[in-house]
Structure formats: C-alpha cells, structure tokens
N, C-alpha and C. Protein backbone atom coordinates (compact mmCIF):
# COMPACT_ATOMS: atom_id res chain seq x y z
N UNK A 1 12.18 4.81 -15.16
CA UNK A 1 11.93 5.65 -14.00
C UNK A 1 10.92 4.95 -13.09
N UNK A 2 11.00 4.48 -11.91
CA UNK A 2 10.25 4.54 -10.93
C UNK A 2 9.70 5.11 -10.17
N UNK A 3 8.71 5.01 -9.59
CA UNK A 3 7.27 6.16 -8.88
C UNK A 3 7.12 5.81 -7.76
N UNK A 4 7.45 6.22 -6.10
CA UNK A 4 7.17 6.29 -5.36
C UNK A 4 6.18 7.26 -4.82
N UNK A 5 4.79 6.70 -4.40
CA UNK A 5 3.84 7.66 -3.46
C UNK A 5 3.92 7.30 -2.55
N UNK A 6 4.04 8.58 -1.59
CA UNK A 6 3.97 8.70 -0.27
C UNK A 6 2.94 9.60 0.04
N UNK A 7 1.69 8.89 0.64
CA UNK A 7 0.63 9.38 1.07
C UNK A 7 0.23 9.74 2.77
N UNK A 8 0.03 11.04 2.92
CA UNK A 8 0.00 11.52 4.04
C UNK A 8 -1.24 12.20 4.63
N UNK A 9 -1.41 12.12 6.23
CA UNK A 9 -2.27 12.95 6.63
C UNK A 9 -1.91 12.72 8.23
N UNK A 10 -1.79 14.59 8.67
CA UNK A 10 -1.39 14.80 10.14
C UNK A 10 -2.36 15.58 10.79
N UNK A 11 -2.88 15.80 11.85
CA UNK A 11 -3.76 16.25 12.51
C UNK A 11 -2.89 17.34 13.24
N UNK A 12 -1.05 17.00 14.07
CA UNK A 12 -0.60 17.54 15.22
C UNK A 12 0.93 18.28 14.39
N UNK A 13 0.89 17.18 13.61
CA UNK A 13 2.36 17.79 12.75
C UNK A 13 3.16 16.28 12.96
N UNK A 14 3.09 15.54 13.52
CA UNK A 14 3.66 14.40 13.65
C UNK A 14 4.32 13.68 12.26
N UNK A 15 2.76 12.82 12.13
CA UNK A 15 2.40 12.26 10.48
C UNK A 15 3.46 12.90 9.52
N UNK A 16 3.04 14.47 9.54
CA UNK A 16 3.53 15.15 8.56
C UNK A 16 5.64 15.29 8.35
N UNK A 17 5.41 15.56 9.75
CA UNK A 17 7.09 14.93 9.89
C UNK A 17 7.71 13.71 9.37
N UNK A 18 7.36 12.98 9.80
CA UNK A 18 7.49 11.16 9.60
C UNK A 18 7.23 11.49 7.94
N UNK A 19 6.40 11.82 7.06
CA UNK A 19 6.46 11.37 5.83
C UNK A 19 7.75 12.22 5.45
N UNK A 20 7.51 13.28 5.52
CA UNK A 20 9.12 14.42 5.12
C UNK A 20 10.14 13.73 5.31
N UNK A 21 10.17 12.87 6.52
CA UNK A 21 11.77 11.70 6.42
C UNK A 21 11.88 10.82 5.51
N UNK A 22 10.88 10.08 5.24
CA UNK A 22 10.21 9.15 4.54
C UNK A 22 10.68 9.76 3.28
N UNK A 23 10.47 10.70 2.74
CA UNK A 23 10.98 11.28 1.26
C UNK A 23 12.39 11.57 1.33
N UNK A 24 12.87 12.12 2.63
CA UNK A 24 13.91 12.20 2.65
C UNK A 24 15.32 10.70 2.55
N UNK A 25 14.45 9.91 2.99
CA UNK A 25 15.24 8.57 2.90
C UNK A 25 15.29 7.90 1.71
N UNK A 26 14.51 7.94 1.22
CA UNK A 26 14.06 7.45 -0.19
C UNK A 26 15.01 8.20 -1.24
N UNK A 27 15.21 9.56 -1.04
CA UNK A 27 15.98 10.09 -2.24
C UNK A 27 17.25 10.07 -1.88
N UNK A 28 17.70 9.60 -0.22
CA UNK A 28 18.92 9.76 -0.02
C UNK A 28 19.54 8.23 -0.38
N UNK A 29 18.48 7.24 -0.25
CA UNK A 29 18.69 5.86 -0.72
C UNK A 29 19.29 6.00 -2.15
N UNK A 30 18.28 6.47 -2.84
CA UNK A 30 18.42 6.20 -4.58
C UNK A 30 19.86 7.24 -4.86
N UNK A 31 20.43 8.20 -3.96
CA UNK A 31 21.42 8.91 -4.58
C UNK A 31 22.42 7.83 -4.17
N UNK A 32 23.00 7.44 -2.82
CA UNK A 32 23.33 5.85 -1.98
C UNK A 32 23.90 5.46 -3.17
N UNK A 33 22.71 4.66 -3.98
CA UNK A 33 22.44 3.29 -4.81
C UNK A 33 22.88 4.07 -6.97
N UNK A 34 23.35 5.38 -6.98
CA UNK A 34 23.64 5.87 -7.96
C UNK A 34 22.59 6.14 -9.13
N UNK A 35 21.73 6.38 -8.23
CA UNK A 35 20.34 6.35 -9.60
C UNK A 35 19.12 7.40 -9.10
N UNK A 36 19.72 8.24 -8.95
CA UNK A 36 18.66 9.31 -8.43
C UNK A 36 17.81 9.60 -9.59
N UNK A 37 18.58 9.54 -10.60
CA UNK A 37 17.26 9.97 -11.72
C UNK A 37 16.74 9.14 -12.22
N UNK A 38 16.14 7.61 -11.69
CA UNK A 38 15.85 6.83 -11.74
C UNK A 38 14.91 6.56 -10.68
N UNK A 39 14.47 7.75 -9.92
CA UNK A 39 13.18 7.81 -9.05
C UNK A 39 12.99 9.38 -8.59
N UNK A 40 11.49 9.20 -9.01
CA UNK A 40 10.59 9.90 -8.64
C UNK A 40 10.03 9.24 -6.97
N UNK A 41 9.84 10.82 -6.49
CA UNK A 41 9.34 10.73 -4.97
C UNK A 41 8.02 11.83 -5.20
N UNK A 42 6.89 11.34 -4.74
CA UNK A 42 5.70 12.46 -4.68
C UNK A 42 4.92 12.18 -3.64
N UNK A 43 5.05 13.03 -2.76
CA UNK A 43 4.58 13.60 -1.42
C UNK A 43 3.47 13.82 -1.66
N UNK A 44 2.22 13.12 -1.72
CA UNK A 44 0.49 14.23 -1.42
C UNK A 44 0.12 13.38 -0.22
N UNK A 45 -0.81 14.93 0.36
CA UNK A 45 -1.53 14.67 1.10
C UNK A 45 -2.89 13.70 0.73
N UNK A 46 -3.38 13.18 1.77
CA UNK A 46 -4.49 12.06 1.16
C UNK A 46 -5.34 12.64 0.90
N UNK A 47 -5.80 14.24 1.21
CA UNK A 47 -7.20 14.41 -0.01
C UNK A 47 -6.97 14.93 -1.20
N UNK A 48 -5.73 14.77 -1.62
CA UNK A 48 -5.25 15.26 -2.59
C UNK A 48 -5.34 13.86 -4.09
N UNK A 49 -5.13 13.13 -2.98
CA UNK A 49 -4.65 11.66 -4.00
C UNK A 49 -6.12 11.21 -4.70
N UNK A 50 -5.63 10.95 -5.68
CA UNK A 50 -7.00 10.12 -6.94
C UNK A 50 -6.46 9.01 -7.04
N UNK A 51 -7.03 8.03 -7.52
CA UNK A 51 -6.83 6.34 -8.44
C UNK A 51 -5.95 6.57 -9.29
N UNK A 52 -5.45 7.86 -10.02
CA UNK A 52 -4.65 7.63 -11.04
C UNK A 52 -3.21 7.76 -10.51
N UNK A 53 -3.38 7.96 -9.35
CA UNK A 53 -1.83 8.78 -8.64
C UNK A 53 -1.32 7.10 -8.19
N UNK A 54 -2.08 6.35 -8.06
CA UNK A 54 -1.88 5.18 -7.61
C UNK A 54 -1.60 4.30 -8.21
N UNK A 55 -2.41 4.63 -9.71
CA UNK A 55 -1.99 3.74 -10.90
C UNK A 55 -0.50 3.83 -11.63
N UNK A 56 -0.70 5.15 -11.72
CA UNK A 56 1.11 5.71 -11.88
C UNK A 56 2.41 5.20 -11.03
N UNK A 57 2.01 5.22 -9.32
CA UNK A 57 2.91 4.95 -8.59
C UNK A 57 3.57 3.28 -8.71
N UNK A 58 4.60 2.86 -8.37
CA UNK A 58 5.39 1.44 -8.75
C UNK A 58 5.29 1.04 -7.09
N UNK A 59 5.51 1.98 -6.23
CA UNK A 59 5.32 1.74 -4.84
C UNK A 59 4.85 2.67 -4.00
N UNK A 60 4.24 2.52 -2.88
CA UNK A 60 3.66 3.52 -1.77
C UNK A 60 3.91 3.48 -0.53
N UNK A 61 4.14 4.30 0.17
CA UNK A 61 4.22 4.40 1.80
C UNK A 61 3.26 5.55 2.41
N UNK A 62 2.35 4.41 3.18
CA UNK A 62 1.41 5.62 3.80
C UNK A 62 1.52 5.80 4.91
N UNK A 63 1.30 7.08 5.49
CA UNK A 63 1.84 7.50 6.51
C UNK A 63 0.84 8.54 7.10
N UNK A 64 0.36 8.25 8.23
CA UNK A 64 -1.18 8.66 8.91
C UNK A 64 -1.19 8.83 11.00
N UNK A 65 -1.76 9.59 11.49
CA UNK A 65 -2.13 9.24 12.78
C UNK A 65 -3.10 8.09 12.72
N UNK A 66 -2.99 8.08 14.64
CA UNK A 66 -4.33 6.64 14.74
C UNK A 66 -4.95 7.77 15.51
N UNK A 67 -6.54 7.38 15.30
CA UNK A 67 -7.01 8.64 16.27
C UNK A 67 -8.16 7.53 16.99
N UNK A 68 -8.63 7.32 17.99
CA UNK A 68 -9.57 6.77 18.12
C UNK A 68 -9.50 5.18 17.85
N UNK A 69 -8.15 4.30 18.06
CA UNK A 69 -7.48 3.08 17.47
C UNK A 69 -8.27 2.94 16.24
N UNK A 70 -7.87 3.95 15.29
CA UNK A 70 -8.40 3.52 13.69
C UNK A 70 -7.05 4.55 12.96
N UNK A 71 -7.53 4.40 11.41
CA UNK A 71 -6.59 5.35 11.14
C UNK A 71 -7.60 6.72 11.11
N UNK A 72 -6.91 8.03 10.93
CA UNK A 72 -7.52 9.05 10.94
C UNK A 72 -8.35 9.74 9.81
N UNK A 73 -9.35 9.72 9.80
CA UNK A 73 -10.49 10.25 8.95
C UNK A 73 -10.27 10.56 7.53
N UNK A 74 -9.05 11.62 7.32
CA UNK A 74 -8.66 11.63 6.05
C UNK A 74 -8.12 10.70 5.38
N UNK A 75 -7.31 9.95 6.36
CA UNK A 75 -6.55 8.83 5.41
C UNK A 75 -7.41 7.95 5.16
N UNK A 76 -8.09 7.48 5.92
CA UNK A 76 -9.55 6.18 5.62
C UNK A 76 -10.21 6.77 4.61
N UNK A 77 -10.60 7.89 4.65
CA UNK A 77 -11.42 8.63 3.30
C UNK A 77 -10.43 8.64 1.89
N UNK A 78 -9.35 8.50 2.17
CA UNK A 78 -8.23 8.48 0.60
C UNK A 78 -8.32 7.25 0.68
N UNK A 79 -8.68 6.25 1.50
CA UNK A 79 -8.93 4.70 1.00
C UNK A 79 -9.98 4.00 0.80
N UNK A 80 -10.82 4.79 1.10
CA UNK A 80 -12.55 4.76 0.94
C UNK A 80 -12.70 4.68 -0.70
N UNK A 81 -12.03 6.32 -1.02
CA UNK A 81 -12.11 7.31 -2.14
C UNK A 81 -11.66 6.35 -3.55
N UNK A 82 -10.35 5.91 -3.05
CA UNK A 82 -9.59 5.35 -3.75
C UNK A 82 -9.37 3.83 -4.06
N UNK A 83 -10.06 2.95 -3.21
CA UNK A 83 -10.08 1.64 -3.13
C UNK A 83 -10.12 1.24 -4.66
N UNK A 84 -11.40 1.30 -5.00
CA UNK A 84 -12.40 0.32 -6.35
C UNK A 84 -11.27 0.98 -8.05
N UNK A 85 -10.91 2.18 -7.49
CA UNK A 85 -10.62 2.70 -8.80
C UNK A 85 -9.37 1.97 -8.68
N UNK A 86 -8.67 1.37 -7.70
CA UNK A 86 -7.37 0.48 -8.29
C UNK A 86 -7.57 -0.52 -7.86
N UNK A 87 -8.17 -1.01 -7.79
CA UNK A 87 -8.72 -2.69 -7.00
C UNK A 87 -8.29 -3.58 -8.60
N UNK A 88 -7.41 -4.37 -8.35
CA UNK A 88 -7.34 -5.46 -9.59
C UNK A 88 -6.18 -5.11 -10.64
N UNK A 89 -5.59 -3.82 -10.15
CA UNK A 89 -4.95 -2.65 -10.90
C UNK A 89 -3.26 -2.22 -10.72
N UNK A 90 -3.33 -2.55 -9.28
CA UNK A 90 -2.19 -2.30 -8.84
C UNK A 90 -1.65 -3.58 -7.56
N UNK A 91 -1.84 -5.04 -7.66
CA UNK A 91 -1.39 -6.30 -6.64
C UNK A 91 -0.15 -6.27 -7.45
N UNK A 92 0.80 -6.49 -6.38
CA UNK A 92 1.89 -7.35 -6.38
C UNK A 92 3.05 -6.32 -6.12
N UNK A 93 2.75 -4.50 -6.00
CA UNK A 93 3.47 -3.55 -5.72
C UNK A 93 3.86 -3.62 -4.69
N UNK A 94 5.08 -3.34 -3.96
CA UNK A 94 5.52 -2.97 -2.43
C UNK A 94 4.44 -1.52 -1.94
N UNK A 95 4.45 -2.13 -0.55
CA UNK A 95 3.97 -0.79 0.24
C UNK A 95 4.53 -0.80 1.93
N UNK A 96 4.71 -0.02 2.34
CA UNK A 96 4.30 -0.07 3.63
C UNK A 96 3.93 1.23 4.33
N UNK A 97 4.16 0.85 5.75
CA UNK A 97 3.29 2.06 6.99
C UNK A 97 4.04 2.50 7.42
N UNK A 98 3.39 3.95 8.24
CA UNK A 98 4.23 4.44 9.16
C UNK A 98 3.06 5.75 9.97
N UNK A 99 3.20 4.86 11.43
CA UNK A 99 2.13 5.23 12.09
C UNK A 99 2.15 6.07 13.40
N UNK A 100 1.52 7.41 13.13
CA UNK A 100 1.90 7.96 14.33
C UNK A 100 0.69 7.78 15.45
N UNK A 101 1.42 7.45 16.71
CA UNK A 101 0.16 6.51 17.73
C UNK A 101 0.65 7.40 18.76
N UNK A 102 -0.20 7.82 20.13
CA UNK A 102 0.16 8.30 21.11
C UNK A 102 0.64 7.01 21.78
N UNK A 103 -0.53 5.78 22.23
CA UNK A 103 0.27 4.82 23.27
C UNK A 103 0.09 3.43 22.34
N UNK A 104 -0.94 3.25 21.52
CA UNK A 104 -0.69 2.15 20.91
C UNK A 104 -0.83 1.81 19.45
N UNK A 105 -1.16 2.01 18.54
CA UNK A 105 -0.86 2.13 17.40
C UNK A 105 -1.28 0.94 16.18
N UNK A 106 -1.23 0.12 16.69
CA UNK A 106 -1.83 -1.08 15.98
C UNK A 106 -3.17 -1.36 15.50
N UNK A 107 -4.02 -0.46 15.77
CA UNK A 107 -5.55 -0.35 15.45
C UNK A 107 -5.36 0.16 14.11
N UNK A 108 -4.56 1.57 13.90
CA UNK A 108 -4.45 2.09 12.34
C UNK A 108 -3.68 0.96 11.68
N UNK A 109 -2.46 0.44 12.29
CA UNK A 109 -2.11 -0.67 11.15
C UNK A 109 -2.96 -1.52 10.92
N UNK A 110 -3.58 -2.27 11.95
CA UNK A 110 -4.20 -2.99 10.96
C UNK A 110 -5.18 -2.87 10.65
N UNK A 111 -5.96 -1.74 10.82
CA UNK A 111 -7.19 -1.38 9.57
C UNK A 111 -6.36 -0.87 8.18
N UNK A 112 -5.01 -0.62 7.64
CA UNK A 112 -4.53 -0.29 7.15
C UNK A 112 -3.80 -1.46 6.20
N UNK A 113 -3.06 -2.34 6.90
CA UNK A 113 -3.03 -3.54 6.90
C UNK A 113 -3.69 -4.20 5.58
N UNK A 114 -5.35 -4.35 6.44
CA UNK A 114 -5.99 -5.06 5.43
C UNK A 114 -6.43 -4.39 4.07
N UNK A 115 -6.69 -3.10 3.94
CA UNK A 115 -6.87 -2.64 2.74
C UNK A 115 -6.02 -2.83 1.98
N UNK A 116 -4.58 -3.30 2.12
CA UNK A 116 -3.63 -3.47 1.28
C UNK A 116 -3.62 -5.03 1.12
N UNK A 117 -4.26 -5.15 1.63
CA UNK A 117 -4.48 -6.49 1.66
C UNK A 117 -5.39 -7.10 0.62
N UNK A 118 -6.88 -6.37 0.54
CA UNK A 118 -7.63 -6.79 -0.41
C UNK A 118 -6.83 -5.44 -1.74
N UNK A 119 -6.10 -4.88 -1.64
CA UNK A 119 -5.14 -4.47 -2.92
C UNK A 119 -4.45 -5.48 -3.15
N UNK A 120 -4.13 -6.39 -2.90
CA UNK A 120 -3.22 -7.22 -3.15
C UNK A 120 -1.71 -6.52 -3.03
N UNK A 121 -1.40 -5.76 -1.87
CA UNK A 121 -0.04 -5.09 -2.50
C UNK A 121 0.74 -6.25 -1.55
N UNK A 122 2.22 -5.96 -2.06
CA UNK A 122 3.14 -6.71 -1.00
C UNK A 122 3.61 -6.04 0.46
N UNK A 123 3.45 -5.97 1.93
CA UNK A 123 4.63 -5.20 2.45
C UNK A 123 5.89 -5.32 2.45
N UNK A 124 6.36 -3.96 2.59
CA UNK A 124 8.08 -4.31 2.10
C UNK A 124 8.83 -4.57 3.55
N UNK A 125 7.97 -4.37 4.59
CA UNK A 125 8.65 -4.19 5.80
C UNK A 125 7.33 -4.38 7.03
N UNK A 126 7.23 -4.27 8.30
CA UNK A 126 6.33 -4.15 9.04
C UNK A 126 5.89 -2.87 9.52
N UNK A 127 4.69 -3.16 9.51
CA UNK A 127 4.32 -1.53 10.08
C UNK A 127 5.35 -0.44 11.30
N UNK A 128 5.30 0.30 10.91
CA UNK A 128 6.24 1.84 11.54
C UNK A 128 5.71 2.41 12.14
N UNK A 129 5.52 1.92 13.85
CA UNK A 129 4.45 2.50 14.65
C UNK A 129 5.56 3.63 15.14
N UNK A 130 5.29 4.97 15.26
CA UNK A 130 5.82 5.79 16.69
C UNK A 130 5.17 6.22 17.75
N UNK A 131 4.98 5.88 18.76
CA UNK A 131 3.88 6.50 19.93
C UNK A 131 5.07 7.61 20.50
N UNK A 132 3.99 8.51 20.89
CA UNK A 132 4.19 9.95 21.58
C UNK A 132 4.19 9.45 22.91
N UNK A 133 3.51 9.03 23.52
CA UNK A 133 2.90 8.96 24.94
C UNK A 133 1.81 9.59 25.23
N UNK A 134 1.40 10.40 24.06
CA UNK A 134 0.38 10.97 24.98
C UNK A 134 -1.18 10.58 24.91
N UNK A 135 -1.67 11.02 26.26
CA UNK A 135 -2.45 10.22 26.98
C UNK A 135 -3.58 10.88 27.16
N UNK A 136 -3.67 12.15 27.50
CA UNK A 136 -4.84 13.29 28.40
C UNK A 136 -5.35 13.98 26.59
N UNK A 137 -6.43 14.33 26.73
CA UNK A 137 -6.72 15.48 26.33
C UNK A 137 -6.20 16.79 25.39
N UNK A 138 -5.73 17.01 26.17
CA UNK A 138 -4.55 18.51 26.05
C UNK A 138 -3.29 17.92 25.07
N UNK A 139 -2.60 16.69 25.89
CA UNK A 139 -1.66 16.11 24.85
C UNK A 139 -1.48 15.88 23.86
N UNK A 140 -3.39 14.78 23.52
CA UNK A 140 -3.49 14.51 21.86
C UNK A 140 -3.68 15.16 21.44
N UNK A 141 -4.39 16.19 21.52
CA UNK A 141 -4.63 17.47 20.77
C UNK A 141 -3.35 18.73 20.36
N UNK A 142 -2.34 18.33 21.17
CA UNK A 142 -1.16 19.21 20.97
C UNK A 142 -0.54 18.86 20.01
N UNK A 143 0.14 20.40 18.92
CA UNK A 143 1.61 20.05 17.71
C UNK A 143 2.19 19.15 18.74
N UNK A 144 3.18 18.24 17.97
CA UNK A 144 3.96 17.21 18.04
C UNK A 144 5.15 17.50 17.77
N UNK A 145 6.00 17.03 18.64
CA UNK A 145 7.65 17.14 18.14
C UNK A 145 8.12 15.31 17.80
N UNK A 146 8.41 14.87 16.86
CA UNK A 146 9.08 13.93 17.00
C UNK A 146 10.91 13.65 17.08
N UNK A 147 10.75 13.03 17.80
CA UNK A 147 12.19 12.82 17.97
C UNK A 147 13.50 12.53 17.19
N UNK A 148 14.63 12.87 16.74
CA UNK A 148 15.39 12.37 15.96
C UNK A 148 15.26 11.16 15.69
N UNK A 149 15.39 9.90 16.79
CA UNK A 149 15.56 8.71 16.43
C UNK A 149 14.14 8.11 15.53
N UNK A 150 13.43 8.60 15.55
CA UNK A 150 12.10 8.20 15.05
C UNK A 150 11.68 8.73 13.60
N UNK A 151 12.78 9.65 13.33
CA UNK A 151 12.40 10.27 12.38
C UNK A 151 13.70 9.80 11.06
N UNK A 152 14.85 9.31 12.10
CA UNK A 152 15.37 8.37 11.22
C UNK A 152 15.53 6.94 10.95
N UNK A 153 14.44 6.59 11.92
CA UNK A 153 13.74 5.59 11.26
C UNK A 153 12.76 5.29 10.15
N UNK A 154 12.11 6.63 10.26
CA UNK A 154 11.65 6.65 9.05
C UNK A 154 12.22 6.84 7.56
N UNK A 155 13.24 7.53 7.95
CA UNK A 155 14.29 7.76 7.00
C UNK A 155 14.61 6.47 6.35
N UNK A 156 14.94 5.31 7.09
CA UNK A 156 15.29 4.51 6.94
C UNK A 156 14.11 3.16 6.11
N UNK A 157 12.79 3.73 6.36
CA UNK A 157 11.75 2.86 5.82
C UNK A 157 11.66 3.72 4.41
N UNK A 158 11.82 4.78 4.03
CA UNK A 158 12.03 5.29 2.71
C UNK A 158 12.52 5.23 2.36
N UNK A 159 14.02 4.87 2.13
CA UNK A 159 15.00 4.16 1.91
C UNK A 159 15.13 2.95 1.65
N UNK A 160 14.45 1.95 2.46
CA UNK A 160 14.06 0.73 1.58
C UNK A 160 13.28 0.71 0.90
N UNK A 161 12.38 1.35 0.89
CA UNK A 161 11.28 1.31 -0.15
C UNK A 161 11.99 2.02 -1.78
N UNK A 162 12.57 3.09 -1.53
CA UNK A 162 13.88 3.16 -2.89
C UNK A 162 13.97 1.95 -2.81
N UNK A 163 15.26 1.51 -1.98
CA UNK A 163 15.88 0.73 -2.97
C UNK A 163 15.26 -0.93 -3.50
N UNK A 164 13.82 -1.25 -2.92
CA UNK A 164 13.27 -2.22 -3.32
C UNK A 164 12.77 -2.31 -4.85
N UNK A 165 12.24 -0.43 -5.11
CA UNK A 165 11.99 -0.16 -6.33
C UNK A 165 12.98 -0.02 -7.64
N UNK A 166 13.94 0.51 -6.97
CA UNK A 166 15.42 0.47 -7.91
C UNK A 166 15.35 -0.88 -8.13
N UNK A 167 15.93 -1.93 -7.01
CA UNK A 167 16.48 -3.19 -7.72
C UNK A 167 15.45 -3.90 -8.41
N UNK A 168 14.31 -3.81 -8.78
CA UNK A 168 13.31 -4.33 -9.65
C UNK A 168 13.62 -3.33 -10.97
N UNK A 169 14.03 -2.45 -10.75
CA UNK A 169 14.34 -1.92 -12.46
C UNK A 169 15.89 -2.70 -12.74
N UNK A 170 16.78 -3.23 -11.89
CA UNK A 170 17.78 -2.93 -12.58
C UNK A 170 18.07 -5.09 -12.70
C-alpha cells in the first residue's frame, strides 16, 4: 500500500479547492492504473499534520495560498512545525506544489521549493501556480471561485503523483 499526503491550507476557499482535485486525481489515477487499493489518499489540513504523518506518507503534495509573496502562515508553520522531526527521514520521496497566487505566485514556490529541498525530497513535476487576478483589497480578501480548467489541472498533478507512487510499488 502506498501513502499519499496532501497537505493543505486556504484562507478564501481557493487552496482548499485545488487540494479536493488533487485527491480527486490521484484516486481517479490509481482506479485508471487498476490498483485503487493500492493507495491511500489523506487530505489534512496543515495544522493538523505532525512528523509522523510525514513519516508514514511515500509521497506529498502541498497545496497553500501565497499571501504577501511567501507561502501563507499556516502552511510555513506546518513546515516550521514539521521540518527537524523528518529531516534525514524522508529524502528521495516525490513531492510537489500547487499554488494559489492572485498575480504572481512564485514567492510561495520558492520558499516552498527550498524546504523540500533541504528535505531532500524529489519534485515530481513543477510547481502548480493558479493566479486569480486579484489585485485590490476587497478581491484578496474575497471566497474564491476557481475555474474548471485549473482545477483539472490539478486533477491532473494528483494523478501523477498516484501514478509515480504506484509504479515504484509495482
């Protein structure tokens, strides 16, 4: 059995969308690929997650706003939280991103980036920016709708991440 975590945190509802595809792709991959019971998918939010959820997991996809070109408070705090207790513990696992940005997005990847970096994990893919557009005030602060196409793209980054983990079992 293989262990996918998918670690989340949304401020607008965005984030939170994007990971829900993200699980959704992943289990629609492994049914795809004939081995659904051959993966586990577990959805927590990042103040939920401990070192052991990490130690357990075979692969991860984290999935966060950028607020302020960083990632957003909770998720930096589940990597703050969580760094040392798997540092040395878990290199050589697949991971990747998926980033919800109003206009640019690359500040959370790559502060995100590098923590996986001194994890030693592998990415399985390049970071998964989606920008909103929004710009003012009122905007960032508003629930979020994301768009079909964006949300099956994410579909589609959970989905490789299955099936990267499948074909290492089989």
């Amino acid at each position: 059995m293989k262990h996918l975590l998918i670690v989340w945190h949304s401020r607008t509802g965005a984030a939170r969308k994007m990971a829900r595809s993200l699980v959704r792709g992943a289990r629609q991959a492994a049914i795809a690929l004939e081995q659904a019971d051959h993966l586990q998918v577990k959805l927590r939010r990042a103040r939920m997650v401990e070192p052991v959820d990490l130690l357990d997991a075979d692969g991860y996809l984290f999935c966060a706003p950028e607020n302020l070109a960083s990632l957003s408070g909770e998720m930096k705090e589940f990597f703050d939280r969580c760094y040392y207790g798997a540092l040395d513990r878990i290199e050589g696992r697949p991971y990747a991103l998926a980033i919800s940005a109003g206009t640019d997005g690359a500040g959370a990847a790559r502060q995100a980036e590098r923590i996986c970096t001194g994890w030693r994990l592998r990415a399985a893919a390049p970071a998964l920016i989606e920008r909103n557009g929004a710009q003012t005030p009122e905007a960032i602060l508003a629930p979020k709708t994301v768009p079909a196409d964006a949300l099956q793209r994410c579909e589609e980054l959970g989905g490789l991440l299955a099936a990267t983990l499948l074909a290492a079992e089989a």
